[in-house]
Protein backbone atom coordinates (compact mmCIF):
# COMPACT_ATOMS: atom_id res chain seq x y z
CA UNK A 1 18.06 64.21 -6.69
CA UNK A 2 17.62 61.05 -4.81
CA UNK A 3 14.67 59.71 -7.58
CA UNK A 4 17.62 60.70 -10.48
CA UNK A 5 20.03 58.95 -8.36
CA UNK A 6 17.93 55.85 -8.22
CA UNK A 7 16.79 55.87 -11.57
CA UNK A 8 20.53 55.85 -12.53
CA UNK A 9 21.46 53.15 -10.55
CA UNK A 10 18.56 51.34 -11.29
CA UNK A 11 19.94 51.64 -15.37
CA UNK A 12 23.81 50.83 -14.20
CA UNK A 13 22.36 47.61 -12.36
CA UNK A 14 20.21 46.02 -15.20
CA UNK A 15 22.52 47.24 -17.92
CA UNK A 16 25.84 45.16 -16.18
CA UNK A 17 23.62 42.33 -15.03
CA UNK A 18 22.60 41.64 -18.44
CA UNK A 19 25.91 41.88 -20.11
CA UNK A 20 27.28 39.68 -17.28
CA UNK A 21 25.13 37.30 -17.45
CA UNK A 22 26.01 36.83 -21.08
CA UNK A 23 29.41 37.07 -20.52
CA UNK A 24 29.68 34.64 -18.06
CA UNK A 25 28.18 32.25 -20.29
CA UNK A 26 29.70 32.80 -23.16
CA UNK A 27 33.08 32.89 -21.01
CA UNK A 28 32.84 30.28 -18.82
CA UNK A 29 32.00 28.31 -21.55
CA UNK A 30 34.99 29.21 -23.71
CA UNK A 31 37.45 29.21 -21.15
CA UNK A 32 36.42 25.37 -20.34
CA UNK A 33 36.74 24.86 -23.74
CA UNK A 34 40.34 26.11 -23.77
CA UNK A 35 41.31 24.66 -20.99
CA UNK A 36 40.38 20.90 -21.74
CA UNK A 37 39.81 20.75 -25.41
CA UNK A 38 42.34 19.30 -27.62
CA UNK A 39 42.23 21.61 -30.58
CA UNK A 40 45.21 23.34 -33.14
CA UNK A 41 45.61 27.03 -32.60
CA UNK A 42 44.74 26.47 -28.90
CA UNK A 43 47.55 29.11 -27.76
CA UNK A 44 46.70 31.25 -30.41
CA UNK A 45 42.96 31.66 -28.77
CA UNK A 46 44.27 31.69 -25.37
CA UNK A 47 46.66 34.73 -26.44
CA UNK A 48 43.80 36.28 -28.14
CA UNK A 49 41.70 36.11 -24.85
CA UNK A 50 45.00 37.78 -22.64
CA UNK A 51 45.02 40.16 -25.16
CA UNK A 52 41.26 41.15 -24.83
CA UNK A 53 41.66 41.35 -21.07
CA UNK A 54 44.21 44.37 -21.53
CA UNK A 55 42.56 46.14 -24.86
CA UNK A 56 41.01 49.51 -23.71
CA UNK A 57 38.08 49.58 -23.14
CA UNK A 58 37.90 52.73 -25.07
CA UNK A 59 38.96 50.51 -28.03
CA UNK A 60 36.47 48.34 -27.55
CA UNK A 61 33.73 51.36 -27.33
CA UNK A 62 34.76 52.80 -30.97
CA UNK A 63 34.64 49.13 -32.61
CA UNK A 64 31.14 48.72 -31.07
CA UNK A 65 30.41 51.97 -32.52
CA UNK A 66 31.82 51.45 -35.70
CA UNK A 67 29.25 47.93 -36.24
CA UNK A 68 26.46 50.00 -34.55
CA UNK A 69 26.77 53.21 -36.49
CA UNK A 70 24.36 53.38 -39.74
CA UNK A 71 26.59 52.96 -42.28
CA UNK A 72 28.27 50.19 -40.35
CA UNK A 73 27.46 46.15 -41.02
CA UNK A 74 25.00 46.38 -37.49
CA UNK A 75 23.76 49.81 -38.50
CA UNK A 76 20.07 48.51 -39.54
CA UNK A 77 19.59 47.64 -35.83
CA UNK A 78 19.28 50.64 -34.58
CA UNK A 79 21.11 49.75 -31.54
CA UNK A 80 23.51 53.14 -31.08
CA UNK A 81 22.71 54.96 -28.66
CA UNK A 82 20.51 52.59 -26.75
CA UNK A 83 20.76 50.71 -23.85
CA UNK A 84 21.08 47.18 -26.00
CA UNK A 85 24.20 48.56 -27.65
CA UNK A 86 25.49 49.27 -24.40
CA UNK A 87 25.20 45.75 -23.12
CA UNK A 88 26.87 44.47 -26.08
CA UNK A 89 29.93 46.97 -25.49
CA UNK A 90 29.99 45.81 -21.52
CA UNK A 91 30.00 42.08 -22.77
CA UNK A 92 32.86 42.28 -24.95
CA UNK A 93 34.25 43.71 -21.89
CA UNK A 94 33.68 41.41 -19.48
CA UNK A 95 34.10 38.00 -21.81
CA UNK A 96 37.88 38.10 -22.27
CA UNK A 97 38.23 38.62 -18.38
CA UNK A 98 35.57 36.03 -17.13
CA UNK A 99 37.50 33.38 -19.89
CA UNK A 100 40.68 33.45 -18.63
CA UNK A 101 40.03 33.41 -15.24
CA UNK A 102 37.89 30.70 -15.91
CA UNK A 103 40.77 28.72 -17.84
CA UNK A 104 43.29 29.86 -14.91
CA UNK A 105 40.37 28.08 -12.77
CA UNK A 106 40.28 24.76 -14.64
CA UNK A 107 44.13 24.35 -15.01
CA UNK A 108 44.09 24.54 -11.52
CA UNK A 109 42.05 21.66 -10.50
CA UNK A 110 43.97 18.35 -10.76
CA UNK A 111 45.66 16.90 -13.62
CA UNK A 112 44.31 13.53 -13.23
CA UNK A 113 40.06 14.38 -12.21
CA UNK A 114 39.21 14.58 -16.16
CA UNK A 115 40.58 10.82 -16.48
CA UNK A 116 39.18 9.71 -13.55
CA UNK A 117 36.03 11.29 -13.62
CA UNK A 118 35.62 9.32 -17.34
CA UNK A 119 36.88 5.77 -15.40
CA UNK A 120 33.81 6.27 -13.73
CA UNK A 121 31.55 6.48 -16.97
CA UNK A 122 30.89 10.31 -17.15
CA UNK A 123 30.24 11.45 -20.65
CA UNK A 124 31.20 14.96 -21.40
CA UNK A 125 28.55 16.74 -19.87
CA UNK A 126 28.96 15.22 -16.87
CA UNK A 127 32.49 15.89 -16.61
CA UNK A 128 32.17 19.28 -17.65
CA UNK A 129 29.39 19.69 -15.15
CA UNK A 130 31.48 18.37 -11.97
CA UNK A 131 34.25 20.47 -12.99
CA UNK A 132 32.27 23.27 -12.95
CA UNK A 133 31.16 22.09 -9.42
CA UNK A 134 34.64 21.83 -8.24
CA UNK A 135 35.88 25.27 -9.14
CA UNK A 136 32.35 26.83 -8.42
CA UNK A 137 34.14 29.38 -6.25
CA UNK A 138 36.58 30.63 -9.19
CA UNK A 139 33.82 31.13 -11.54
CA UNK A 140 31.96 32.45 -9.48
CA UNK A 141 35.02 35.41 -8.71
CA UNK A 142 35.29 35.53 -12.39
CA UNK A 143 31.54 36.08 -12.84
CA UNK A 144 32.04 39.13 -9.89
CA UNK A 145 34.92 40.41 -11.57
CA UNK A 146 33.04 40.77 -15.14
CA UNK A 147 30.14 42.38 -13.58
CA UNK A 148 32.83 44.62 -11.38
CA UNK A 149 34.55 45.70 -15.00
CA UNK A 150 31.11 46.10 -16.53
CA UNK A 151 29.90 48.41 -14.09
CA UNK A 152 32.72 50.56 -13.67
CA UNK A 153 33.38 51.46 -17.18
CA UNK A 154 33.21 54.78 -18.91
CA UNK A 155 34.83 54.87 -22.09
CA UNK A 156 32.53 52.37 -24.29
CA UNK A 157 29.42 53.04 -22.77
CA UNK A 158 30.07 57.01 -23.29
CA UNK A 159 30.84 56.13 -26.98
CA UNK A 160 27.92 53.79 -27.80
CA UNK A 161 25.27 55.48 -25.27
CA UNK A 162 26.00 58.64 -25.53
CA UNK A 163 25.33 59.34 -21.74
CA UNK A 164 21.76 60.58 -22.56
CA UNK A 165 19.58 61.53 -19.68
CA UNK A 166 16.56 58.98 -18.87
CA UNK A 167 17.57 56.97 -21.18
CA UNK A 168 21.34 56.01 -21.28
CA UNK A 169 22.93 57.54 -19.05
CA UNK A 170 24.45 55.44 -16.17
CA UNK A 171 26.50 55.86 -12.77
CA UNK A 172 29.95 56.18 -14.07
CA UNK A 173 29.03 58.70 -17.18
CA UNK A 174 26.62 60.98 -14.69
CA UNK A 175 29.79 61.21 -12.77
CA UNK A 176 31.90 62.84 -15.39
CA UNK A 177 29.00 64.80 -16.57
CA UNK A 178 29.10 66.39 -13.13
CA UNK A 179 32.52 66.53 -12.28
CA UNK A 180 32.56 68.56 -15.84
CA UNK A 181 29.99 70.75 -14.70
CA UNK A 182 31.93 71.48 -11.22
CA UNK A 183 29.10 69.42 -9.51
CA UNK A 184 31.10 67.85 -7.15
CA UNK A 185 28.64 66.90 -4.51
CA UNK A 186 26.51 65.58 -6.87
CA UNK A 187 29.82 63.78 -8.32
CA UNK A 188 30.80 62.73 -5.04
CA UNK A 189 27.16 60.95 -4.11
CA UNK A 190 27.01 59.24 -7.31
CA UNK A 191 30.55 57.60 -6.78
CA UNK A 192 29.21 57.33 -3.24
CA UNK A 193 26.63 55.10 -4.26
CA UNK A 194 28.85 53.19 -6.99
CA UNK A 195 30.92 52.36 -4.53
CA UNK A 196 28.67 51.07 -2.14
CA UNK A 197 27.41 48.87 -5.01
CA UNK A 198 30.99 47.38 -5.24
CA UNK A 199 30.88 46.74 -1.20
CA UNK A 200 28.16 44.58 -1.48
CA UNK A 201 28.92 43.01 -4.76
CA UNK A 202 32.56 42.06 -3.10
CA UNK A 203 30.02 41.28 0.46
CA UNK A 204 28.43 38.74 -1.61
CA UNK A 205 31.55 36.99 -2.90
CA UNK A 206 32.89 36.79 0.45
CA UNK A 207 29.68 35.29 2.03
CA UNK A 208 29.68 32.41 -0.77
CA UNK A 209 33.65 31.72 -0.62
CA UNK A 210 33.05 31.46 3.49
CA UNK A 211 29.84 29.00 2.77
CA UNK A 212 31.76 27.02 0.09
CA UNK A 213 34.60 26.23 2.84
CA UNK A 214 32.30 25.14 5.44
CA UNK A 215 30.43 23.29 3.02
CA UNK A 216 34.06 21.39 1.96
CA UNK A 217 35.04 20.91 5.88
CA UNK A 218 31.44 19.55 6.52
């Protein structure tokens, strides 16, 4: 049991790294984009990305599925069913929700830093760079947060994985196999485990945000 439960975990952990990891920069980057570009149809996108942070996830599992599926436009991948197609799933996840908590991040930093930050002769990079800097804490939360959705999810992952021992199956889809099966120990170590995941993911947060405020006062 405890070699299943590790190889499980194990599978949940590199699965929601990965797709957080993309998110986040695919995210981040957007929702600076949003926030300080100048660009028509910029509330259109920034609806778009509120919308995304509410759609099922469920929803976002049967579109996945739908590209993925062998008659679909992704089908000659081979990606359904597999571990890859599951990352992609948790990314469109976690992107809307690590974008708009990144724009909510850089609209609140002050009005005036872009304009001084250019008096002082930084190109774009440079701004976009110390901004970053300046709501590292923020991004960082938003970066948690994806990885927190990721991990947690059931629906898409169910739907593009197909919860397939040794192979796709991760901690939240072992834990409604075995709550189906009346396996509730086995349920109840699993979630166990997930949530002890979650303690140290929200452990590490909290140990950055209290070094990033001694770090200001210093």
């Amino acid at each position: 049991m405890i070699e299943s439960v590790h190889e499980v975990l194990t599978r949940s952990a590199l699965v929601s790294v990965a797709a957080t990891l993309v998110a986040a920069v695919i995210g981040i980057g957007l929702g600076t984009a949003l926030a300080l570009a100048r660009i028509p149809g910029k509330q259109l996108m920034t609806a778009v990305v509120n919308t995304g942070m509410a759609v099922p996830t469920v929803v976002i599992g049967l579109a996945v599925a739908l590209l993925l599926w062998r008659s679909g436009p992704l089908g000659h991948l081979d990606l359904m069913y597999t571990v890859h197609g599951m990352v992609l799933a948790q990314v469109l996840i976690a992107t809307p929700l690590i974008t708009g908590i990144t724009l909510a991040a850089m609209r609140l930093l002050p009005s005036a830093l872009p304009d001084q930050l250019r008096a002082l002769g930084a190109n774009r990079a440079q701004l976009v760079l110390r901004m970053w800097i300046e709501a590292r804490i923020p991004l960082l939360a938003a970066a948690m947060a994806g990885f927190g959705k990721a991990i947690s999810e059931v629906g898409a992952v169910t739907i593009v994985g197909g919860n397939i021992h040794g192979h796709t199956q991760v901690m939240t889809t072992a834990i409604v196999e075995r709550v189906g099966r009346g396996d509730f120990n086995s349920a109840l170590l699993y979630g166990a485990v997930l949530l002890a995941l979650a303690f140290a993911v929200n452990g590490l947060l909290a140990s950055v945000r209290h070094r990033g405020a001694s770090w200001e006062r210093n």
